[in-house]
Protein backbone atom coordinates (compact mmCIF):
# COMPACT_ATOMS: atom_id res chain seq x y z
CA UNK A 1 -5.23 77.92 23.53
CA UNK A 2 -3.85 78.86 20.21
CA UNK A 3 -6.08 75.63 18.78
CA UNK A 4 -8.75 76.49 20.45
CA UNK A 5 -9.21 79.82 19.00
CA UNK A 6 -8.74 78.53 15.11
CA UNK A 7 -11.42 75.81 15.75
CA UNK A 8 -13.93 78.95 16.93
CA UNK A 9 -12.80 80.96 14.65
CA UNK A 10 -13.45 78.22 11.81
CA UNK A 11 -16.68 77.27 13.13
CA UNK A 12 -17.98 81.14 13.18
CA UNK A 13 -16.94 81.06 9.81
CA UNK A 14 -18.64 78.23 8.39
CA UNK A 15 -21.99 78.76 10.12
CA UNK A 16 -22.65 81.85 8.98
CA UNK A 17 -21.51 80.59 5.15
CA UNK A 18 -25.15 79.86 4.44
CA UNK A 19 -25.68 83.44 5.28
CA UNK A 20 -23.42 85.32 3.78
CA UNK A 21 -22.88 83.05 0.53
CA UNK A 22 -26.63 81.57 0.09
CA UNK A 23 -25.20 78.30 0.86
CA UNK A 24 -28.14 75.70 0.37
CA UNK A 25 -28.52 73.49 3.40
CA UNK A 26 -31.55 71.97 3.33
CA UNK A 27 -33.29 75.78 2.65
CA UNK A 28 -34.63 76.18 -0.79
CA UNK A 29 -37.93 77.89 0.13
CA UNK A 30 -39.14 76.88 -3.56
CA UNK A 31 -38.80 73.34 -3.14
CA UNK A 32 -37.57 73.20 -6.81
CA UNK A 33 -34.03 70.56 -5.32
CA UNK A 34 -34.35 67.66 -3.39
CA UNK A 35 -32.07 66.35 -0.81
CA UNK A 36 -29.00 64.82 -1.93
CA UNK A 37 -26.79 61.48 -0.02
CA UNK A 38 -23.18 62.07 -0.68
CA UNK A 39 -20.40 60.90 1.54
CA UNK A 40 -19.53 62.82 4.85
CA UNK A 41 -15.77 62.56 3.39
CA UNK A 42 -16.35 65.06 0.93
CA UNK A 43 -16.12 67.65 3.00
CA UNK A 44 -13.90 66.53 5.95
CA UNK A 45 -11.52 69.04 5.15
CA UNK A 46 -13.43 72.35 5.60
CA UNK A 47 -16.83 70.89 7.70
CA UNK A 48 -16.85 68.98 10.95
CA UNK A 49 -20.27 67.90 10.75
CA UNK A 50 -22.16 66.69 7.77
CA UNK A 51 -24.64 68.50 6.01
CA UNK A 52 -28.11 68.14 4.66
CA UNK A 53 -27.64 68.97 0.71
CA UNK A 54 -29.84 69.36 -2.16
CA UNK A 55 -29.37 68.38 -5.71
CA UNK A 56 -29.52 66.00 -8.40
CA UNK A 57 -27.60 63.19 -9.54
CA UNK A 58 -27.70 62.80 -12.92
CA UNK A 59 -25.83 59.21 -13.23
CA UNK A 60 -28.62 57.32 -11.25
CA UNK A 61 -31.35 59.64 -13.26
CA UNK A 62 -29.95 58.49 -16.28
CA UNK A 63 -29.86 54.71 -15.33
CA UNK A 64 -26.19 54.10 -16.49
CA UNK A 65 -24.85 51.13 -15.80
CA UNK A 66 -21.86 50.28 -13.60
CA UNK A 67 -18.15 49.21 -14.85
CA UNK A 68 -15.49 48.69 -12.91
CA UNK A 69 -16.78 47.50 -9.43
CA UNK A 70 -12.99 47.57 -7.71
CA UNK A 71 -12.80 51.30 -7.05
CA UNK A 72 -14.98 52.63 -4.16
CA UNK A 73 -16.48 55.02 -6.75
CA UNK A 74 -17.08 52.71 -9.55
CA UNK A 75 -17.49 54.32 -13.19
CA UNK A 76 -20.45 54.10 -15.61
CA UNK A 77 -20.62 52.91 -19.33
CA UNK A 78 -22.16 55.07 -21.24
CA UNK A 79 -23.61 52.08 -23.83
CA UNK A 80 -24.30 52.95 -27.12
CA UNK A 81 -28.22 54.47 -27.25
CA UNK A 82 -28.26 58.56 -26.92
CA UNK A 83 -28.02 59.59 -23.11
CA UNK A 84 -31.35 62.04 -23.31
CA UNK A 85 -34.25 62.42 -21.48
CA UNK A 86 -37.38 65.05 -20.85
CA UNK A 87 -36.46 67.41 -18.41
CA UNK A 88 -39.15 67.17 -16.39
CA UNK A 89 -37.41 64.32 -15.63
CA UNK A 90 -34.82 65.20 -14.45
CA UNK A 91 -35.45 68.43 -12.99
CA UNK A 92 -39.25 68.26 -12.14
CA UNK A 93 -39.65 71.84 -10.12
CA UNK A 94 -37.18 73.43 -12.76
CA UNK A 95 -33.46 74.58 -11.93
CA UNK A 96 -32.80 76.92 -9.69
CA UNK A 97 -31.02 80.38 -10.62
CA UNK A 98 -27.47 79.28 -8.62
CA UNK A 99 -26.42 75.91 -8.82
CA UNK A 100 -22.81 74.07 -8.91
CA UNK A 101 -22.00 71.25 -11.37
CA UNK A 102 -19.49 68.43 -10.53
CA UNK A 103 -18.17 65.82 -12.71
CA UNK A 104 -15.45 62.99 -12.52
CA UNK A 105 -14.21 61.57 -15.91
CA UNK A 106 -11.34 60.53 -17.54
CA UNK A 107 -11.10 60.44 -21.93
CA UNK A 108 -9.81 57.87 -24.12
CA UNK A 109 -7.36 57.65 -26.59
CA UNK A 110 -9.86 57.24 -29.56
CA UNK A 111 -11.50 60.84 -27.97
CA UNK A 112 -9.74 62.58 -26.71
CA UNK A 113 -9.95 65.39 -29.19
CA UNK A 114 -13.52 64.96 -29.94
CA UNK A 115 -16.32 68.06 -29.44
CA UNK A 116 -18.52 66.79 -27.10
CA UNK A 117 -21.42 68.02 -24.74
CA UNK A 118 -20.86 67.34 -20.61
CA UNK A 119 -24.33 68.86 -20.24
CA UNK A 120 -27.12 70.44 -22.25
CA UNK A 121 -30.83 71.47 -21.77
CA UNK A 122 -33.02 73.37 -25.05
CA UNK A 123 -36.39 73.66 -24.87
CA UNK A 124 -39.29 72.70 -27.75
CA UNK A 125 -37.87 74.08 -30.56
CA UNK A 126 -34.38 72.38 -30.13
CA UNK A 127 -32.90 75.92 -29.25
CA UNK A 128 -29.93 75.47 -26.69
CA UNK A 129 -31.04 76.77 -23.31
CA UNK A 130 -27.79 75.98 -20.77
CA UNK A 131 -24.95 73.52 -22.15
CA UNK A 132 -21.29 72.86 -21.32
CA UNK A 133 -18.84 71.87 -24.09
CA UNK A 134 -15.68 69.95 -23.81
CA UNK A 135 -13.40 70.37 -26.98
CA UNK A 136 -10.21 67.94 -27.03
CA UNK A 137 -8.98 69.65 -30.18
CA UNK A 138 -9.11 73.04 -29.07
CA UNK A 139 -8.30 71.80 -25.02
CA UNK A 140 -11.10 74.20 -24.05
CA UNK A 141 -14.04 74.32 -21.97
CA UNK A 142 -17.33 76.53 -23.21
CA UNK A 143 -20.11 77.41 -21.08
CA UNK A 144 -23.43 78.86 -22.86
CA UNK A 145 -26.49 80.04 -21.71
CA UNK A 146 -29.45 82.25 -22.86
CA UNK A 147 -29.48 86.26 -21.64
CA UNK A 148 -32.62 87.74 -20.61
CA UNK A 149 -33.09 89.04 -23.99
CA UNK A 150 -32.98 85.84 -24.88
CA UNK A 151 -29.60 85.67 -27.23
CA UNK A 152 -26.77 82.87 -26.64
CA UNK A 153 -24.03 83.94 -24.68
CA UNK A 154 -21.03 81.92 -24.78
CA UNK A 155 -17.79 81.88 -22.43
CA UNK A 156 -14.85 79.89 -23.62
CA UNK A 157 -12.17 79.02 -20.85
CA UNK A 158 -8.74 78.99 -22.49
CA UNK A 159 -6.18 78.44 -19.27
CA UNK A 160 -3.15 76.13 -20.02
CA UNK A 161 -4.05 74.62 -16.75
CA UNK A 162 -7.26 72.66 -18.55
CA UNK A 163 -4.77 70.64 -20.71
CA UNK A 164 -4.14 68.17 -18.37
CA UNK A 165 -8.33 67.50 -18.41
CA UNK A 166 -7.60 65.65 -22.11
CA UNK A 167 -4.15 62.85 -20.53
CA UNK A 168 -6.58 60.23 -20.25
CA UNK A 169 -6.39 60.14 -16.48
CA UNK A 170 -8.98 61.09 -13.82
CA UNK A 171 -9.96 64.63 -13.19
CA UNK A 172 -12.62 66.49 -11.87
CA UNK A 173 -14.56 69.09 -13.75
CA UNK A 174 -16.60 71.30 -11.31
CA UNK A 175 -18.52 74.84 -12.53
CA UNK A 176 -20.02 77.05 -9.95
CA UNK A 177 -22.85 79.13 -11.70
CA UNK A 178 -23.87 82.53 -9.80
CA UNK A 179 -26.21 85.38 -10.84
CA UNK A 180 -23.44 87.14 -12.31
CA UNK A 181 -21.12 85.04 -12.81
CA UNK A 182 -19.35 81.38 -13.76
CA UNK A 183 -16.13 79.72 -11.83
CA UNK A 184 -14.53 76.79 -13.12
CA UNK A 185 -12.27 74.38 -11.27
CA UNK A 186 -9.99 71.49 -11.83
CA UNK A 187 -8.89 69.10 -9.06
CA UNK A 188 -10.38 71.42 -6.59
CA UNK A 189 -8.32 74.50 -8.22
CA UNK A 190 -10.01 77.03 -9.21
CA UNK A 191 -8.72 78.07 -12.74
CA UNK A 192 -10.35 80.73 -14.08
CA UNK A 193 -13.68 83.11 -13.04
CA UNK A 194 -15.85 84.91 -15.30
CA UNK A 195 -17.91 87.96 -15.08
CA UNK A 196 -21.28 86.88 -16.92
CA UNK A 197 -24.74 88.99 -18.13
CA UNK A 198 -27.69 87.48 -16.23
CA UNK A 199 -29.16 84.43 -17.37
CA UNK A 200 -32.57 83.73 -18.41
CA UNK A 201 -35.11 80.93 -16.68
CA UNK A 202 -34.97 77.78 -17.96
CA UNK A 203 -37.88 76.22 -19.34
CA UNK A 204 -38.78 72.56 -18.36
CA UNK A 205 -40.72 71.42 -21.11
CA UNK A 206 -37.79 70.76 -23.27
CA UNK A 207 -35.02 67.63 -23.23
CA UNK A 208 -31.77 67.53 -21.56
CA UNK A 209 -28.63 65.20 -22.29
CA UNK A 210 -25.15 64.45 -21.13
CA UNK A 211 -22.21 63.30 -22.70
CA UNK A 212 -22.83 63.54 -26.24
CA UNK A 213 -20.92 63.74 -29.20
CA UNK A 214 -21.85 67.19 -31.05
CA UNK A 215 -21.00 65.37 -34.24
CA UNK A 216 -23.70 62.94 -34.31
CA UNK A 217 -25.61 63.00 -30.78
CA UNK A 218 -24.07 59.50 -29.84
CA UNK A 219 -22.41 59.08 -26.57
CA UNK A 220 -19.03 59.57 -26.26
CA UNK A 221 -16.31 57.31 -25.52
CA UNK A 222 -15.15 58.42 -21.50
CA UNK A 223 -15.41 56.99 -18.51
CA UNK A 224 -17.34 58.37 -16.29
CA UNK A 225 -17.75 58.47 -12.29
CA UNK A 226 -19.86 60.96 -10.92
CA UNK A 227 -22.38 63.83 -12.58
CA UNK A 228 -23.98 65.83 -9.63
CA UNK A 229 -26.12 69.07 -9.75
CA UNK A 230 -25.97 70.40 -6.39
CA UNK A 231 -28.64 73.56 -5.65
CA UNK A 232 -25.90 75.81 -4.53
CA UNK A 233 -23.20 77.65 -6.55
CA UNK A 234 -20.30 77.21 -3.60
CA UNK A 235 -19.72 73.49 -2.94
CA UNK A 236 -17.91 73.59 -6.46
CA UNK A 237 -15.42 75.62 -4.49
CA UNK A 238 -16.07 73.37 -0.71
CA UNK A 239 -15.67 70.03 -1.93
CA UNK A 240 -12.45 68.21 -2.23
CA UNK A 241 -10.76 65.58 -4.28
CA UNK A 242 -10.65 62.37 -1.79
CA UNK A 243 -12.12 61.14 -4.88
CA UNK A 244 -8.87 61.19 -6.99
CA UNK A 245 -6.96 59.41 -4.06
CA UNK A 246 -7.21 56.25 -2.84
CA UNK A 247 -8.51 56.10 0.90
CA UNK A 248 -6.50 52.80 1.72
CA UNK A 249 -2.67 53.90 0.18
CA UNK A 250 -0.49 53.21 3.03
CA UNK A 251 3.24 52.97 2.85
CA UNK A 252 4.88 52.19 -0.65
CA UNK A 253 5.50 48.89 -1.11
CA UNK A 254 7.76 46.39 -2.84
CA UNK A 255 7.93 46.96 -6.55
CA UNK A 256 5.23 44.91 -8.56
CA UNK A 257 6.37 43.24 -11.98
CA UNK A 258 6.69 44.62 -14.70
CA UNK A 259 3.31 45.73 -16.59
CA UNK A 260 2.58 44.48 -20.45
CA UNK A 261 3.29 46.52 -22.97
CA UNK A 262 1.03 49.83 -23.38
CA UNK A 263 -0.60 51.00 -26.35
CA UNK A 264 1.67 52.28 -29.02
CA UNK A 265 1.61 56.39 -28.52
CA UNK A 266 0.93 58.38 -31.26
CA UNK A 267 3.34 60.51 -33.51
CA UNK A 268 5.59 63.22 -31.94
CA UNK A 269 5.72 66.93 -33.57
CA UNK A 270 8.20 67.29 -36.53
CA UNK A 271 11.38 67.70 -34.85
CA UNK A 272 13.63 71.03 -35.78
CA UNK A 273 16.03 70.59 -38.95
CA UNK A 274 19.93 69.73 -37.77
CA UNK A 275 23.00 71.37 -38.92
CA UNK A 276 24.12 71.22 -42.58
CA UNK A 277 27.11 68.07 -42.20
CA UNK A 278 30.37 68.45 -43.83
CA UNK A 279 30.38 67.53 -47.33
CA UNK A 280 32.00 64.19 -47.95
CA UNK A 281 34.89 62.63 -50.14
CA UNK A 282 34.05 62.36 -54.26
CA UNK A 283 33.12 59.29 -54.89
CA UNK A 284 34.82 57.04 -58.25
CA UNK A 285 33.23 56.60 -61.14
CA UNK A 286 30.56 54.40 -61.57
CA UNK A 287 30.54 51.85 -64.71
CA UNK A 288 28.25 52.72 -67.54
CA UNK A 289 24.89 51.89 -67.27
CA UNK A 290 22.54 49.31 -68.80
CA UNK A 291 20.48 50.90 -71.61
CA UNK A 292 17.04 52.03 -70.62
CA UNK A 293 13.97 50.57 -71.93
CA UNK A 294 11.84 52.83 -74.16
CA UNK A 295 9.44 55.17 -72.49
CA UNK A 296 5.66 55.77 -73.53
CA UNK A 297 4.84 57.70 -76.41
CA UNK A 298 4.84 60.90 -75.47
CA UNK A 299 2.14 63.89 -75.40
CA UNK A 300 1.62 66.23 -78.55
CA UNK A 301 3.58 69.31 -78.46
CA UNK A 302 3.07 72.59 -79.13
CA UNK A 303 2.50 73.98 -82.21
CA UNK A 304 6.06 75.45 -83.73
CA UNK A 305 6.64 78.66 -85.21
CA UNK A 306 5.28 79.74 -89.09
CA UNK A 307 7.15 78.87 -91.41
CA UNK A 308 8.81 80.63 -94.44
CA UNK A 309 6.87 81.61 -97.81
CA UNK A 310 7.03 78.50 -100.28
CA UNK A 311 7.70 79.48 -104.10
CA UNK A 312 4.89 80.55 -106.60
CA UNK A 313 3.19 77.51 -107.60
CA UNK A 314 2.73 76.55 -111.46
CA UNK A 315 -0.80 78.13 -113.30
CA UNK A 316 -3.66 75.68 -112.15
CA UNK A 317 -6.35 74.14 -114.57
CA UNK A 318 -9.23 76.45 -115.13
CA UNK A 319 -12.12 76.15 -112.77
CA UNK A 320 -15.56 75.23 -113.63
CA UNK A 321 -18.03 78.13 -114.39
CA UNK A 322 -19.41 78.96 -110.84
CA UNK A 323 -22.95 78.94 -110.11
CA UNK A 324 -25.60 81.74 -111.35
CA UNK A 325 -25.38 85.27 -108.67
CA UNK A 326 -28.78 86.14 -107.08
CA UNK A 327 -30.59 88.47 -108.66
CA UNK A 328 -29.85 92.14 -108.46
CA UNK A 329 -32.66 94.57 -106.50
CA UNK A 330 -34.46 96.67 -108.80
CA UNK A 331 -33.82 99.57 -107.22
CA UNK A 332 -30.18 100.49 -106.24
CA UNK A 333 -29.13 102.97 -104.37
CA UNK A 334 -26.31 105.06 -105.39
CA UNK A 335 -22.85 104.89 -103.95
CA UNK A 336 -20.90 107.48 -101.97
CA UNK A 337 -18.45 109.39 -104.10
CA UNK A 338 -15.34 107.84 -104.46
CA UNK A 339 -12.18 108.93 -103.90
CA UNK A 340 -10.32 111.24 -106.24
CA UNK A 341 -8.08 108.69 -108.67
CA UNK A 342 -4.29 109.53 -109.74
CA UNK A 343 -3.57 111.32 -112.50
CA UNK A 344 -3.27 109.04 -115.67
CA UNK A 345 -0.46 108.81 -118.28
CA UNK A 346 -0.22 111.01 -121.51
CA UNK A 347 -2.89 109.42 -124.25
CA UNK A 348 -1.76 109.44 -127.58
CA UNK A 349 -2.08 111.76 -130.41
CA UNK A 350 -5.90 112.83 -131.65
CA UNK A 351 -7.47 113.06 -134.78
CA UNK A 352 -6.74 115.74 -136.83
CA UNK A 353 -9.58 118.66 -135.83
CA UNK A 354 -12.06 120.54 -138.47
CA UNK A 355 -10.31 123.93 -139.92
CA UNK A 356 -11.20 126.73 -137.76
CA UNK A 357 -12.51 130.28 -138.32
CA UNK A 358 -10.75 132.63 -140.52
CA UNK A 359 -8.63 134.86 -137.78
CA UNK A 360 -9.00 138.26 -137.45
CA UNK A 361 -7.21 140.85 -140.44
CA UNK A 362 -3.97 141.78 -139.48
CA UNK A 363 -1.78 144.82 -138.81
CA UNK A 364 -0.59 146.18 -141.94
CA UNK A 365 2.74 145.18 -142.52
CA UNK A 366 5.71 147.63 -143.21
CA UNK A 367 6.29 148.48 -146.90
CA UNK A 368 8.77 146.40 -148.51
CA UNK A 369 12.17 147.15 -150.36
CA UNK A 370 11.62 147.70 -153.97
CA UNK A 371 12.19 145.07 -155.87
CA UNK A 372 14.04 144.88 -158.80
CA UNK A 373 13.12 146.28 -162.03
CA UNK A 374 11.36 143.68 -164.03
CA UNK A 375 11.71 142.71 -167.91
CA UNK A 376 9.87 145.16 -170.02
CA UNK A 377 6.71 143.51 -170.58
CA UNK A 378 4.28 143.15 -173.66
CA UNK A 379 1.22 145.56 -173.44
CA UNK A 380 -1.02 142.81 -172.82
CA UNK A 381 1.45 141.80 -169.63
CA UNK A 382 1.27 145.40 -168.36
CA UNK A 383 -2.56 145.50 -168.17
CA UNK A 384 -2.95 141.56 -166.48
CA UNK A 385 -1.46 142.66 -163.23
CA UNK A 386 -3.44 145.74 -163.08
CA UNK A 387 -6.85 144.01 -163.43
CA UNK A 388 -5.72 141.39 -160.88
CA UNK A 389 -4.93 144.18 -158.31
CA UNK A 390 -8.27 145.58 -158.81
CA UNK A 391 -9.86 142.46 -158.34
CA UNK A 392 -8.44 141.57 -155.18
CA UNK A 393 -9.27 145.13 -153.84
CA UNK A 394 -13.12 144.39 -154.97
CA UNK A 395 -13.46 140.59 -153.31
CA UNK A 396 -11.81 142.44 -149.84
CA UNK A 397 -14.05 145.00 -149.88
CA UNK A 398 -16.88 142.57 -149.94
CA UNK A 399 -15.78 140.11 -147.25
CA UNK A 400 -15.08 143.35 -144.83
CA UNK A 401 -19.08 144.04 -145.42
CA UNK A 402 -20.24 140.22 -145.18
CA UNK A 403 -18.43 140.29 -141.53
């Protein structure tokens, strides 16, 4: 009874998914997705009937070519000539709004870090419309798209979990695109969901391509198994991995022989610096060593210090008579006062100078002792004096009056 109830309780449930989640089965009233043959197994786990989907598969629109034929989902080569095409093509009513993209596809050693595009559609112009980039380097996943306004809005999925997408085994890469926003899984896990701005309409008349390099628009080296586009953004989440597995593993069996010898792996990390060791014994000493040959010549130096003043140097030869001056302007103009020289030594004595004026008449001087008494004198004697006295008093008045 218990059963019972879970299987009508699960069936309730997944009939009225295309109700309550938009589920596309069969029911795109635009036409714009076309019915899509994928294996009943792919949903065994959740669905006991099969159903009627829509989509695109973009390995068989592409033409690649089959590989390895052994695996009940055999994987593509990509070939060398650039995996692009009109989108028209490919999507000839347009894509719808909602959608869910699933890929299986392993890297290779010589990509594994490489920048590549899983998916990309641009219009005329060669401006990006919808793409999803793979970066080994980084171990990311991006997921662009144009707003309504029309600007490039990029999400960049960063989860640890994603890592394992670049260890050269199989994984698969699913992205479940809604309104609002973008899911991405690995190994039917769901890793990380984003809230998103709505996205604008995309426009058919451009290109779109798959697996390319970014670097040079080549394809890249992976393997690849499946590329679908289903018309509904929930089987990313409803499908399962039988893919991954294989159908026919029974019991383990007796160990094969041994394998050949893999590719060599590359170089580990730096490891972290040991201890410091104990310093060991001194060792003898060595015998004396073989002399060396000469070394090369050796670069200029630098210029050394000045050196000290040499002594005066002996009178040289007198020089030849140096060449005419140009000719002086006519009209010079005069100098700036100098400065005010030193005082110079005492010159030496003059010329004599012309006799000068007679000076002024002096004071009258006091009277003077008498002098002796003289010799009697002759008559003639006596009256000489006299005369001279008037004389003298005669010429003095006369120069008093000349004055």
């Amino acid at each position: 009874m218990i059963c019972l109830l879970r299987w009508t309780a699960l069936l309730w449930t997944l009939n009225s998914i295309p109700c309550a989640l938009g589920m596309a089965v069969s029911e795109q009233s635009d036409g714009s997705c076309p019915p899509l043959s994928v294996e009943e197994r792919r949903f065994s786990d959740v669905l006991d009937r099969p159903l009627e989907i829509t989509g695109f598969d973009l390995t068989e629109m592409f033409l690649l070519r089959k590989g390895t034929i052994a695996e009940d989902l055999p994987s593509f080569r990509l070939g060398s000539s650039p995996l692009i095409k009109p989108t028209k093509l490919i999507f000839p009513n347009g894509l719808p709004s909602e959608y869910s993209l699933v890929s299986i596809w392993r890297v290779r050693r010589t990509t594994k870090k490489d920048r590549w595009y899983l998916w990309q559609i641009f219009d005329q112009s060669g401006g990006s419309q919808v793409n999803v980039v793979v970066d080994g380097d980084k171990k990311v996943v991006e997921f662009s798209f144009q707003s309504l306004l029309r600007n490039t809005l990029r999400y960049t999925f960063k989860s640890r979990d994603l890592h394992a997408l670049f260890d050269r085994q199989w994984h698969k890469l699913s992205i479940s695109v809604q309104t609002n926003a973008v899911s991405i899984y690995m190994d039917c896990k769901l890793i990380e969901r984003r809230v998103t701005d709505e996205r604008a309409s995309i426009d058919p008349s451009g290109r779109t391509l798959i697996t390319t390099r970014i670097e040079d628009g080549r394809p890249v080296d992976i393997e690849l198994k499946q590329f679908l586009i289903y018309c509904d953004p929930y089987i990313a989440e409803l499908e399962n991995c039988c893919e991954l597995e294989d159908p026919k593993a029974g019991l383990p069996g007796v160990a094969g022989l041994p394998g050949q010898k893999g590719d060599k792996g590359e170089k580990g990390n730096t490891g972290e610096a040991g201890p410091t060791g104990n310093g060991g014994p001194k060792g003898e000493l060595g015998s004396e060593g073989q002399k060396g040959i000469d070394g090369e010549k050796g670069l200029k130096g630098d210029s050394g210090p000045v050196g000290p003043v040499g002594p005066k140097g002996t009178k040289g030869d007198t020089g030849l008579p140096g060449t005419p001056g140009l000719p002086a302007e006519k009209e010079c103009l005069k100098g700036d006062q100098g400065l005010q020289g030193e005082k110079g030594e005492k010159g030496s004595a003059g010329v004599p100078g012309r006799p000068g004026e007679p000076g002024k008449e002096g004071k009258r001087g006091r009277r003077g002792k008498p002098g002796d008494p003289g010799p009697r004198g002759s008559p003639v004697s006596y009256l000489l004096p006299l005369s001279l006295v008037y004389i003298g008093s005669f010429l003095l008045i006369l120069h008093r009056r000349s004055r």
